[in-house]
Protein backbone atom coordinates (compact mmCIF):
# COMPACT_ATOMS: atom_id res chain seq x y z
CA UNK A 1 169.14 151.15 43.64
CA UNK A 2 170.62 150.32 40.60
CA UNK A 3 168.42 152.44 38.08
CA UNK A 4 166.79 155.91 38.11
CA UNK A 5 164.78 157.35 35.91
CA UNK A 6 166.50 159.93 34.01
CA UNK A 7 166.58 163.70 35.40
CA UNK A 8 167.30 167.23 34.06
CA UNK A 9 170.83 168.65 35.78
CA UNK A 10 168.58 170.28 38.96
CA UNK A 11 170.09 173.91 40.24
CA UNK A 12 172.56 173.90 43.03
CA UNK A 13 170.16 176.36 44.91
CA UNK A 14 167.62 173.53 45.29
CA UNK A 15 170.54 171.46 46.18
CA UNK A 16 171.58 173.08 48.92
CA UNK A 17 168.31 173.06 50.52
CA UNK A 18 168.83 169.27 51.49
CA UNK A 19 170.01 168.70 55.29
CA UNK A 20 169.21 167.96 58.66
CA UNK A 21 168.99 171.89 59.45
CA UNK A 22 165.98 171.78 57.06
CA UNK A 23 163.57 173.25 59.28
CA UNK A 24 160.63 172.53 57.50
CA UNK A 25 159.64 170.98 54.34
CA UNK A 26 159.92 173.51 51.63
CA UNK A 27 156.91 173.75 49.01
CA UNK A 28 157.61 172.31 45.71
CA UNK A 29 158.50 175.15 43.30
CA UNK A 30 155.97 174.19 40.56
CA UNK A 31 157.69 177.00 37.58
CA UNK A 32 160.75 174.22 37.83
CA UNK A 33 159.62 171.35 37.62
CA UNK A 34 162.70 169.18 36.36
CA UNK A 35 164.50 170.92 39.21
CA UNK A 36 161.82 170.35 41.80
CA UNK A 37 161.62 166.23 40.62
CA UNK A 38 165.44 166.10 41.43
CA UNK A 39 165.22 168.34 44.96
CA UNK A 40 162.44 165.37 45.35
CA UNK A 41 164.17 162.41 45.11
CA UNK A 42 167.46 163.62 46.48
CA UNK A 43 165.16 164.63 49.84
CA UNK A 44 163.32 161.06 49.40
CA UNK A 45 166.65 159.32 49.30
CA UNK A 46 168.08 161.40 52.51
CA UNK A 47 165.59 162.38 54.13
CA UNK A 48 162.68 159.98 53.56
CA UNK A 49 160.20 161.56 55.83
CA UNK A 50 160.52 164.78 54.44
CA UNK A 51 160.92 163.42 50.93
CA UNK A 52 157.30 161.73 51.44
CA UNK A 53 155.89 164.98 52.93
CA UNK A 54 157.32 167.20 50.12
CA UNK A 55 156.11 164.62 47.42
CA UNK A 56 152.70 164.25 48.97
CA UNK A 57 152.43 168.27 48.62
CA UNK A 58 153.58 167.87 44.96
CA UNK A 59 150.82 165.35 44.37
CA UNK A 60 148.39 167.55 45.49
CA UNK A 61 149.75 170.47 43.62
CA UNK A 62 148.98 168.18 40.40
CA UNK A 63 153.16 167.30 40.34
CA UNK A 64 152.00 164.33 38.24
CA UNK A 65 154.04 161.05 37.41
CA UNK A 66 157.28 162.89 39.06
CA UNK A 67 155.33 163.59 41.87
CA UNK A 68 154.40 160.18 42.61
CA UNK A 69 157.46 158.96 41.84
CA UNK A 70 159.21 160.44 44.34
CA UNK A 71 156.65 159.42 47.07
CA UNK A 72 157.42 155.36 46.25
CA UNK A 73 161.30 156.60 46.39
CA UNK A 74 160.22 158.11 49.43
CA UNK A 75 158.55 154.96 51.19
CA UNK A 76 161.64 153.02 50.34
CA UNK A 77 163.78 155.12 52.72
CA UNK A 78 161.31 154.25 54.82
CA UNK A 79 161.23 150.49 54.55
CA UNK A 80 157.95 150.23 53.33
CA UNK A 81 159.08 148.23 50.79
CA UNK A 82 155.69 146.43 49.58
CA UNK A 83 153.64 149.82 49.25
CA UNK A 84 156.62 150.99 47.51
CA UNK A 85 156.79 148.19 45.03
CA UNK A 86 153.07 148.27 44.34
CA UNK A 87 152.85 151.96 43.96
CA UNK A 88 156.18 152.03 41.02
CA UNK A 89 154.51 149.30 39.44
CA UNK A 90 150.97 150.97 39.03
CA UNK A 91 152.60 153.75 38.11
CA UNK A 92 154.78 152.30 35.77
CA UNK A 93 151.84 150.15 34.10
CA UNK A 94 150.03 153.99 33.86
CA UNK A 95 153.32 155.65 32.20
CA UNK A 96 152.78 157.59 29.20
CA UNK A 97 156.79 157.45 29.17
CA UNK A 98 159.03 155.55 26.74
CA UNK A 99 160.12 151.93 27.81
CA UNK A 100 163.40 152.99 29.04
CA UNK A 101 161.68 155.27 31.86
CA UNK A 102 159.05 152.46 32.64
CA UNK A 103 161.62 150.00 32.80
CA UNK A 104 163.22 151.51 35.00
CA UNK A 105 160.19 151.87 37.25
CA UNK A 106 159.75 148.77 37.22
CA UNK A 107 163.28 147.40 38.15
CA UNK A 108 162.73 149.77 41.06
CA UNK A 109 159.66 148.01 42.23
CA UNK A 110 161.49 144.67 41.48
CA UNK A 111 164.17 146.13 44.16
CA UNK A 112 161.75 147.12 46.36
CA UNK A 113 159.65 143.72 46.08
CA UNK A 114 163.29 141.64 47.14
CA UNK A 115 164.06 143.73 50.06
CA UNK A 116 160.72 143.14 51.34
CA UNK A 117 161.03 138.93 50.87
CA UNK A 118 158.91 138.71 47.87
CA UNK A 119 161.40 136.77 45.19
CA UNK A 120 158.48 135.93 43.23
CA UNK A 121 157.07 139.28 42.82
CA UNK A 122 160.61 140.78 42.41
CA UNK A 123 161.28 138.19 38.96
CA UNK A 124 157.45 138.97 38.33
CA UNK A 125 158.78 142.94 37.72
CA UNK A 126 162.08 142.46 36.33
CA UNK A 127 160.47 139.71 33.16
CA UNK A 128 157.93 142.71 32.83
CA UNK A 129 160.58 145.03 32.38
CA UNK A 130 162.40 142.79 30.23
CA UNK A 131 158.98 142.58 28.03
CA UNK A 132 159.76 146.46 27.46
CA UNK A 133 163.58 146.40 27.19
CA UNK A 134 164.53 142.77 26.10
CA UNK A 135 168.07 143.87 25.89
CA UNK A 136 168.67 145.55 29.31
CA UNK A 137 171.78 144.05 30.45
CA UNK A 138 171.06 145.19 33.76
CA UNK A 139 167.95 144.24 34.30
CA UNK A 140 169.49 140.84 32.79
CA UNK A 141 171.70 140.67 35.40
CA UNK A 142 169.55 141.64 38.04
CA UNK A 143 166.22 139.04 37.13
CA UNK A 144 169.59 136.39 37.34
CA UNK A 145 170.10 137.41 40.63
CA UNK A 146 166.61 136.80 41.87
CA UNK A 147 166.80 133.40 40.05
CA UNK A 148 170.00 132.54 41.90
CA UNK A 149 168.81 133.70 45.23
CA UNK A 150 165.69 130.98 44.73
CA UNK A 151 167.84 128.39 43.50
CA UNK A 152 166.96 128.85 39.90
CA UNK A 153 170.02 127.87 38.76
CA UNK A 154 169.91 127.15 35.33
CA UNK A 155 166.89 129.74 34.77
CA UNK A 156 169.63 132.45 35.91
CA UNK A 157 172.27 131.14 33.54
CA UNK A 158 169.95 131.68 30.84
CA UNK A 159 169.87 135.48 31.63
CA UNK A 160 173.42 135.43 31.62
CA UNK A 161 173.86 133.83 28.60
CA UNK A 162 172.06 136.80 27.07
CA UNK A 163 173.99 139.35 28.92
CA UNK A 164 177.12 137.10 27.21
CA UNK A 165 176.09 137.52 24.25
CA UNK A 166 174.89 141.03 23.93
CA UNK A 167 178.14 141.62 25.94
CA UNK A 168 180.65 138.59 26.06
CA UNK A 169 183.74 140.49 28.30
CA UNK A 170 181.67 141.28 30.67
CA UNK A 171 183.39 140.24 33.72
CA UNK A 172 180.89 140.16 36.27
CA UNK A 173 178.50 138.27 34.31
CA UNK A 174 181.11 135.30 33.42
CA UNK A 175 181.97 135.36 37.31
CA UNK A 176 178.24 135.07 38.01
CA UNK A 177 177.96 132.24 35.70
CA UNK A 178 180.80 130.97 36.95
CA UNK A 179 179.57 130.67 40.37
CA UNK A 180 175.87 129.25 38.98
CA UNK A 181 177.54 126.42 37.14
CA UNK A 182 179.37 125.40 39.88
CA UNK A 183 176.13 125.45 41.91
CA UNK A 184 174.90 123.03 38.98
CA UNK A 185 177.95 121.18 39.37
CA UNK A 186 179.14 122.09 35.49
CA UNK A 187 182.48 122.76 37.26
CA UNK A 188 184.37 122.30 33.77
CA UNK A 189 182.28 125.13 32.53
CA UNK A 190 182.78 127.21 35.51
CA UNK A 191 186.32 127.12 35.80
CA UNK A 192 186.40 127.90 32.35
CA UNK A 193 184.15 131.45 32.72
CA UNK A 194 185.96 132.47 35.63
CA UNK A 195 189.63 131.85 34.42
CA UNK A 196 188.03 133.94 31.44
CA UNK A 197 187.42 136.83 33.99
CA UNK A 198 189.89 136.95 35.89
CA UNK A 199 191.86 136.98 32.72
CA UNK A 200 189.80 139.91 31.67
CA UNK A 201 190.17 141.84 35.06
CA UNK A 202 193.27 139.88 37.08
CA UNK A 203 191.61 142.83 39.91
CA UNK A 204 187.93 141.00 40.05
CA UNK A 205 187.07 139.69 43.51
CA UNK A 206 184.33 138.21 42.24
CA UNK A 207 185.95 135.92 39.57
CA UNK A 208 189.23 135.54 41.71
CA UNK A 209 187.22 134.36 44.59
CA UNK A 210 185.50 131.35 42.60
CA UNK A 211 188.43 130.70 40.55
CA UNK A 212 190.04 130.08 44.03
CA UNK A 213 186.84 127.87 45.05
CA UNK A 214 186.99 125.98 42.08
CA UNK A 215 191.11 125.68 42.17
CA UNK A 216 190.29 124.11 46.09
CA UNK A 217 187.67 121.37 44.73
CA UNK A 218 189.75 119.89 42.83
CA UNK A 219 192.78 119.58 45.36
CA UNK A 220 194.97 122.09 43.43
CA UNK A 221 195.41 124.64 47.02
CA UNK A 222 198.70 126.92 46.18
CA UNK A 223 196.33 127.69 43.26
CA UNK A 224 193.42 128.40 45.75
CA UNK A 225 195.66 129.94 48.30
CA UNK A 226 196.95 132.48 45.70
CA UNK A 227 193.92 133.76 44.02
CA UNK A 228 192.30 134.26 48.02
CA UNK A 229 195.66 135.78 48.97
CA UNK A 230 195.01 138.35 45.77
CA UNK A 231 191.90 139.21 46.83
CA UNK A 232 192.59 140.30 50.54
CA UNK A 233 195.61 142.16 48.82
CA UNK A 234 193.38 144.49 46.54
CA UNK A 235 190.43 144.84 49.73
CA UNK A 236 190.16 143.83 53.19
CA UNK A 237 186.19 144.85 53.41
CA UNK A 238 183.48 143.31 51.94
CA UNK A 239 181.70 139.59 51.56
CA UNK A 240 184.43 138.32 49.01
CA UNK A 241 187.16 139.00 51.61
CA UNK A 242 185.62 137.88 54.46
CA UNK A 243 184.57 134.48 52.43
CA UNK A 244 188.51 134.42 50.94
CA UNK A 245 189.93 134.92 54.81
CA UNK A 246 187.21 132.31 56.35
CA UNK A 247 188.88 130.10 52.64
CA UNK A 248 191.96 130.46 54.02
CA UNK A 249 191.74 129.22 57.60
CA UNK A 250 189.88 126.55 56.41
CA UNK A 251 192.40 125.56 54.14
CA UNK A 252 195.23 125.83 57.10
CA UNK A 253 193.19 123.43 59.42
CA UNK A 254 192.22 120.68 57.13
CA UNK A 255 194.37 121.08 53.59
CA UNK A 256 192.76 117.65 52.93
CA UNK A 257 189.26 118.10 53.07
């Protein structure tokens, strides 16, 4: 997940203890407890059933917010991504942390809420985290994500026109917007963010890949053709070079269309 809340540096000794030789989970050592919240979440993270079972000891050891924490961590590894959700956002409504820490809860649950289908609960999380960190560009960028994914189109360019402004190189978010005014059929505007990118980064898949798109609606292909080309040049792995490949053999079949 994107965000964490922030930890103490834990010991390497606790470190250590994390591996599939682990023959049984350890008790939480409650004279450490920074180190003993990191051991947590690390275990939570690789090992979810242990993680849970360690964290569940913690809880009843009085371990606290940490404690608890590191369960919902925990029940993410192991797909139980609604109880997860629910539980970082009760205990992110009953934080006695600063806004940075609860925010960060809470774009957690919003993480957990999307990978288990709920869109609406996921935007639900991320405006309350915005509520406590208006600023976040982030969280900014993620809450446009969940917009985009529901179609939201214009809802998500308004979070990126915040991100813009709070940051206005920022390359991903002009190749985001890119792609969102296109989807609004602002093409002009689009072409314009993402030759703005990829001027920024020439190395961006993202912004090379709809600079290409946009290049191959209106007829101009060597243009398309190139900027595809660039990106299976820099990677040959991922969903932008499997979309610039599929691009390209599209664009050798039927250069008219």
């Amino acid at each position: 997940m994107r965000r964490a809340v922030p930890l103490t540096i834990a010991s390497c000794a606790l470190a250590i203890m994390i591996g599939p030789a682990m023959a049984q989970t350890p008790s939480p050592d409650l004279m450490k407890p920074a180190e003993t919240y990191k051991f947590c979440l690390d275990m939570a993270r690789s090992y979810p059933e242990q993680g849970f079972e360690f964290a569940g000891k913690w809880v009843g050891l009085s371990g606290g917010e940490p404690a608890k924490h590191c369960r919902a961590v925990a029940l993410l590894g192991l797909r139980e991504f609604n109880e997860a959700a629910t539980r970082l956002e009760e205990l992110a409504q009953g934080s006695k942390q600063d806004n940075t820490v609860r925010a960060g809860m809470l774009a957690q649950a919003a993480q957990a809420w999307l990978l288990g289908g709920q869109t609406e609960r996921a935007y639900a999380a991320q405006t309350s985290a915005l509520q406590l960190l208006p600023r976040d560009v982030s969280i900014l960028m993620d809450r446009a994500a969940t917009l985009a994914e529901a179609k939201n189109y214009w809802q998500a360019i308004d979070d990126l026109n915040v991100v813009l402004g709070i940051e206005p190189k920022n390359v991903d978010a002009l190749a985001f917007r890119a792609s969102a005014y296109r989807m609004v059929e602002a093409d002009d505007l689009a072409f314009d963010d993402a030759e703005r990118a990829v001027t920024l980064d020439p190395n961006n898949i993202s912004a090379l890949l709809e600079r290409g798109n946009l290049h191959r609606m209106k007829g101009r292909n060597a243009q398309a053709r190139k900027d595809w080309m660039k990106i299976l040049e820099i990677t040959s792995d991922g969903e932008a070079a499997k979309a610039a490949r599929a691009n390209i053999e599209k664009l050798d079949v039927n250069p008219e269309k």
